[in-house]
N, C-alpha and C. Protein backbone atom coordinates (compact mmCIF):
# COMPACT_ATOMS: atom_id res chain seq x y z
N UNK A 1 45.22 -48.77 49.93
CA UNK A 1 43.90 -48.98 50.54
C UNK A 1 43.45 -47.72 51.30
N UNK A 2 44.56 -47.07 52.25
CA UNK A 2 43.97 -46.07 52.77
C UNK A 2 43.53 -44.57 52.10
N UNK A 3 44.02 -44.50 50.67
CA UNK A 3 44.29 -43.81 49.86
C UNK A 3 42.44 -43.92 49.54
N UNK A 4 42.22 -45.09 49.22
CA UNK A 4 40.80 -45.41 48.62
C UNK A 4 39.61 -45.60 49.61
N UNK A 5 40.04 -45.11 50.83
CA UNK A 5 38.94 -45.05 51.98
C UNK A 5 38.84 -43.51 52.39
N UNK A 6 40.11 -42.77 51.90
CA UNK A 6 39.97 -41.58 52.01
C UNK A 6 38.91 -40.99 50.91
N UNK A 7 38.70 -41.35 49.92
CA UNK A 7 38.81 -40.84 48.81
C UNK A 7 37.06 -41.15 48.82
N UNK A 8 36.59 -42.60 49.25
CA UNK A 8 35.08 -43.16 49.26
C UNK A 8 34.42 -41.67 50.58
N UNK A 9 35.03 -41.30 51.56
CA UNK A 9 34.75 -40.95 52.80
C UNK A 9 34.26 -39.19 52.08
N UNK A 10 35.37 -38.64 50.96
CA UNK A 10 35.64 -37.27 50.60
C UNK A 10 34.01 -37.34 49.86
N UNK A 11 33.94 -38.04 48.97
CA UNK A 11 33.16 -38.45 48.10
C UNK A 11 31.67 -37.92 48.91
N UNK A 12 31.21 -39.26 49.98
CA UNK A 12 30.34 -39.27 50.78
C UNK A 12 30.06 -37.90 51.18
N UNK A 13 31.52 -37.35 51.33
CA UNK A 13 30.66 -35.99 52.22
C UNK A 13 30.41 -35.16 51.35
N UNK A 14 31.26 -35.21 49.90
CA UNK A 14 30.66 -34.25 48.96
C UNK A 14 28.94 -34.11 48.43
N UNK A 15 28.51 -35.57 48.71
CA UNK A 15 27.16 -35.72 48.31
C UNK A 15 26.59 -35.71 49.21
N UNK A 16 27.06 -35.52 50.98
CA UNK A 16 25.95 -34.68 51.93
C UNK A 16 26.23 -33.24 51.69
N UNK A 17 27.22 -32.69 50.99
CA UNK A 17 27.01 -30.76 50.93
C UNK A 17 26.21 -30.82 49.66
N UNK A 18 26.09 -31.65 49.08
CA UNK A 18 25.18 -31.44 47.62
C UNK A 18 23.78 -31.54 48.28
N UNK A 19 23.71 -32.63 48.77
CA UNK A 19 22.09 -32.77 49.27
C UNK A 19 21.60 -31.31 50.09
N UNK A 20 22.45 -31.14 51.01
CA UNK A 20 21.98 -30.21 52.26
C UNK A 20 21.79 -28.51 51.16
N UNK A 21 22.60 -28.53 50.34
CA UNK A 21 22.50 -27.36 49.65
C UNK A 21 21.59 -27.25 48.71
N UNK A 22 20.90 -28.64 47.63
CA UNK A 22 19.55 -28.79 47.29
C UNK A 22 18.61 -28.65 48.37
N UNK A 23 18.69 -28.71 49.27
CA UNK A 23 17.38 -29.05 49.99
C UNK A 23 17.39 -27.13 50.53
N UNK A 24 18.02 -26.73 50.38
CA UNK A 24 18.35 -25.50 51.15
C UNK A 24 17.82 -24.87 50.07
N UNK A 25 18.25 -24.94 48.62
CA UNK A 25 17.58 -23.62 47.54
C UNK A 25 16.24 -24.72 47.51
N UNK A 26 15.93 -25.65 47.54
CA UNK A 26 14.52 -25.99 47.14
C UNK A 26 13.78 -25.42 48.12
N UNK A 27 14.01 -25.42 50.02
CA UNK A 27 13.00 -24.72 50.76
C UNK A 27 13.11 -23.05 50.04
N UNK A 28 13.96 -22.48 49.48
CA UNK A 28 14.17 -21.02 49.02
C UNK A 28 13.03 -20.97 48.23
N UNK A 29 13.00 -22.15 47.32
CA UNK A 29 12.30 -22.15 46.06
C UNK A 29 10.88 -22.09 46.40
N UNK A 30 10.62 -22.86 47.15
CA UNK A 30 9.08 -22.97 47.84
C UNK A 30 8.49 -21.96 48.44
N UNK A 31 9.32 -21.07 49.02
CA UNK A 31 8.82 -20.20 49.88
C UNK A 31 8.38 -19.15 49.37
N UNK A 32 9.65 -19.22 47.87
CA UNK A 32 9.29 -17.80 47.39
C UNK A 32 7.72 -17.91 46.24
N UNK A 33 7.52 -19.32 45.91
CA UNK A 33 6.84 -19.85 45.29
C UNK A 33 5.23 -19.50 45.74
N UNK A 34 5.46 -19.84 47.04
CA UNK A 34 4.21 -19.56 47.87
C UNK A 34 4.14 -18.00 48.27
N UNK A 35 4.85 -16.93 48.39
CA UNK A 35 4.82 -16.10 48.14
C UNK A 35 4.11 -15.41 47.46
N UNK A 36 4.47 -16.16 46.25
CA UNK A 36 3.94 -15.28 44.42
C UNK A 36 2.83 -15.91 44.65
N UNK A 37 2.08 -16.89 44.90
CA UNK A 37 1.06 -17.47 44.56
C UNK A 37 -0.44 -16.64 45.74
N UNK A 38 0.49 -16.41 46.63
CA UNK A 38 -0.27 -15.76 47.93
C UNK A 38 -0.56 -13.98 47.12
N UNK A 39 0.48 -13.61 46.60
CA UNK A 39 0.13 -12.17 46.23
C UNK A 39 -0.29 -12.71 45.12
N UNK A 40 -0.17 -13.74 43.51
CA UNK A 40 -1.25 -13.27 42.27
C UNK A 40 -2.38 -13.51 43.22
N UNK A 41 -3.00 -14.17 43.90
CA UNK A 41 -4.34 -14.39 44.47
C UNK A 41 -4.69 -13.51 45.20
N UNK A 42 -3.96 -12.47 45.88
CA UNK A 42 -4.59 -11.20 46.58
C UNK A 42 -4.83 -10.21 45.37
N UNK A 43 -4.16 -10.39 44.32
CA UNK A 43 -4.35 -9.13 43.15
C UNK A 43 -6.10 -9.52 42.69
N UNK A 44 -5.98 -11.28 42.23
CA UNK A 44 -7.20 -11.76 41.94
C UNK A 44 -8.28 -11.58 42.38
N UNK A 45 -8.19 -11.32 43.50
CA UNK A 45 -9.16 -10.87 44.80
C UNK A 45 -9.59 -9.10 44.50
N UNK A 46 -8.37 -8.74 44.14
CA UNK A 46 -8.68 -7.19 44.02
C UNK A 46 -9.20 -7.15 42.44
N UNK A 47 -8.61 -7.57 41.81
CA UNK A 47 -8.96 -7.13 40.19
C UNK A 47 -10.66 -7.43 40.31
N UNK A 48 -11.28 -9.11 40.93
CA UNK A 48 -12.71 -9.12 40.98
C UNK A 48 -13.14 -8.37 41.33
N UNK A 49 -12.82 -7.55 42.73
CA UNK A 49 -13.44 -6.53 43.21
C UNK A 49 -14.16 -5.15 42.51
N UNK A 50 -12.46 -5.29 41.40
CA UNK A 50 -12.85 -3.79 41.06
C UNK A 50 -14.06 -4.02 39.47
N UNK A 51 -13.81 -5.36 38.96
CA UNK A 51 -14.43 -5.37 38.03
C UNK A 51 -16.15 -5.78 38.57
N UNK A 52 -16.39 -5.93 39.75
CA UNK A 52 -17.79 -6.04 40.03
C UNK A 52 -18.18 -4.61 40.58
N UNK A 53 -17.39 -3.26 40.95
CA UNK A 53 -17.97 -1.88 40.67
C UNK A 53 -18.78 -1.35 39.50
């Protein structure tokens, strides 16, 4: 029994380092996401510019 409470407990915590480490590259993912989206839209901003000279 104690064998199988160890084992439910190992388990549990393996799937809080899974969660905490998804949630960790997904804020990565987002940030860098919003990043790219912040600079194509400053290029967008510039390319109109130059094509209304």
């Amino acid at each position: 029994m104690n064998n199988a409470d160890y084992l439910m407990s190992s388990l549990d915590e393996y799937f809080e380092i899974l969660d905490r480490e998804n949630q960790k590259r997904s804020q990565i993912i987002a940030k860098s996401l919003v990043k790219y989206l912040q600079k194509s839209k400053e290029t967008n901003k510039f390319e109109a510019l130059q094509m209304a000279k």
